[in-house]
Protein backbone atom coordinates (compact mmCIF):
# COMPACT_ATOMS: atom_id res chain seq x y z
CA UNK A 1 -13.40 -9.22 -1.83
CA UNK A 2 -12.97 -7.58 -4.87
CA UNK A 3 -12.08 -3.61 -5.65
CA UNK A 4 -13.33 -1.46 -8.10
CA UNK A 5 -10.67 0.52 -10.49
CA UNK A 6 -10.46 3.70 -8.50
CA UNK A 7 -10.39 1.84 -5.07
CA UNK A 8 -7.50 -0.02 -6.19
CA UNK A 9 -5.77 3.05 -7.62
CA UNK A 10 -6.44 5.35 -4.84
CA UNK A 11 -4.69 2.23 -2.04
CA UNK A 12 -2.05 2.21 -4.49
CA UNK A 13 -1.81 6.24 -4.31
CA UNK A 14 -1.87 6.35 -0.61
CA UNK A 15 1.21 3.47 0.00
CA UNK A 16 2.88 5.65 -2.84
CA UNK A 17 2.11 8.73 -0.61
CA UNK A 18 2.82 7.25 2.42
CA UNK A 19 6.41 6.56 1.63
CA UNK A 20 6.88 10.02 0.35
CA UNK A 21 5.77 11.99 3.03
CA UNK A 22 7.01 9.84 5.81
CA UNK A 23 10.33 9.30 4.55
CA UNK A 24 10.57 12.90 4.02
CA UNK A 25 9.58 13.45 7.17
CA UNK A 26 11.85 11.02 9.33
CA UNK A 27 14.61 12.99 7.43
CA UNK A 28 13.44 16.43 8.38
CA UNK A 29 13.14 14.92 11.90
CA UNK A 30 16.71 13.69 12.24
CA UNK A 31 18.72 16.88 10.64
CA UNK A 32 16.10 18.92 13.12
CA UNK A 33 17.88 21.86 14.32
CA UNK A 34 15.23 23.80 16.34
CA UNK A 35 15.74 21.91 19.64
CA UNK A 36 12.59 19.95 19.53
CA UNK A 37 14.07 16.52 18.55
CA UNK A 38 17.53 16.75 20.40
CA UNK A 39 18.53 18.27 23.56
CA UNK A 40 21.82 20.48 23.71
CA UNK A 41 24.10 17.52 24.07
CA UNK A 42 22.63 15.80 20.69
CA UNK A 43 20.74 13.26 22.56
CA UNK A 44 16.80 12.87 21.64
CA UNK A 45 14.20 14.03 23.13
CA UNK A 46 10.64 12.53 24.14
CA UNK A 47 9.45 14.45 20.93
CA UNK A 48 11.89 12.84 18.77
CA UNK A 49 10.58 9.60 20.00
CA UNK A 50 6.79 10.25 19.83
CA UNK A 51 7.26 11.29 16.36
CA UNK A 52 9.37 8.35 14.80
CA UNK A 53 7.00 6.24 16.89
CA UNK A 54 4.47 8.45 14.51
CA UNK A 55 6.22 8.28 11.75
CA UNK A 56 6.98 4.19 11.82
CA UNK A 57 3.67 2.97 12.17
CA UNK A 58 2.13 5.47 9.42
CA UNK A 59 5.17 4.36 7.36
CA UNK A 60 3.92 0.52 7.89
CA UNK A 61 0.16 1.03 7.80
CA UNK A 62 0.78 3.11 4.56
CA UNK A 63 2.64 0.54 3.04
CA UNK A 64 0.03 -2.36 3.68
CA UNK A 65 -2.76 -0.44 2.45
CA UNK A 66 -0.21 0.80 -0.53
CA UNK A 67 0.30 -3.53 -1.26
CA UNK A 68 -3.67 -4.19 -1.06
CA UNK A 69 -4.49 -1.22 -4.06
CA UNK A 70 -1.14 -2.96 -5.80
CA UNK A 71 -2.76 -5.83 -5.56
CA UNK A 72 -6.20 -5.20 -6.72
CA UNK A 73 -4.42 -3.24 -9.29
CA UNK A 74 -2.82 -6.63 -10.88
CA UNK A 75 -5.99 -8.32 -10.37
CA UNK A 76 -7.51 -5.70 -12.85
CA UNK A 77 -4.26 -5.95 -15.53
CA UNK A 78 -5.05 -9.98 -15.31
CA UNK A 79 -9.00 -9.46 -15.79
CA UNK A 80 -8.03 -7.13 -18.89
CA UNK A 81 -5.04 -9.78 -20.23
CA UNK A 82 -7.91 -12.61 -19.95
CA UNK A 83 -10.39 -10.89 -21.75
CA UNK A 84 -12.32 -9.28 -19.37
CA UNK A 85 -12.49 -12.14 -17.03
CA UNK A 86 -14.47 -14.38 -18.96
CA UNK A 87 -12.08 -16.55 -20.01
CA UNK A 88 -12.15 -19.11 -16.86
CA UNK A 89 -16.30 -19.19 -17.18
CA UNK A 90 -16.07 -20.06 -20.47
CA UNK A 91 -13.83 -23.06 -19.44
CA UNK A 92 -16.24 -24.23 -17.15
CA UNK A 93 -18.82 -24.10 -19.53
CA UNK A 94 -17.04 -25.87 -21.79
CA UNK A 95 -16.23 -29.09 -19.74
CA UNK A 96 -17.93 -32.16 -19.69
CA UNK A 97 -20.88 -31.92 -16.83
CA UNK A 98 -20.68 -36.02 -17.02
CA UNK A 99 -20.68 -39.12 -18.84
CA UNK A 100 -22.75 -39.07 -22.16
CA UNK A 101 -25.43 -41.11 -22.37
């Protein structure tokens, strides 16, 4: 399958995002002083829990998408470094179909 320019950017964008906001958000989790994410003897609570759970998977899933829009990304900077892409038809072309008669 191949992805356009702005598909590939925007994946890209999102892992990039991803890592932000989740990051930033485990942290905000763990120095949590409302009462939510610990109990009064420091332990965690279910919400704690739910929300790394949350936070882990988004974290993962964010990333994978993030490596498929890197990676269609670098498929576009080899396309441009080629020529556009044409330089591997143009090799075809150029080879032998068979003995010469």
């Amino acid at each position: 399958m191949k992805l356009s320019r702005p598909a590939s950017w925007f994946l890209l964008a999102f892992g990039v995002w991803s890592w932000f906001i989740w990051i930033t958000f485990v942290k905000n989790l763990w120095n949590d002083a409302s009462g939510l994410a610990f109990d009064p003897a420091g332990d965690p609570t279910a919400y704690f829990w739910v929300h790394l759970l949350l936070a882990v998977t988004s974290f993962l899933l964010g990333t994978a998408v993030g490596l498929i829009g890197l990676r269609g990304v670098r498929s576009l900077w080899r396309k441009t470094a080629d020529g556009g892409g044409s330089g591997e038809r143009a090799r075809e072309n150029s080879a032998p179909a068979g003995p010469a008669r």
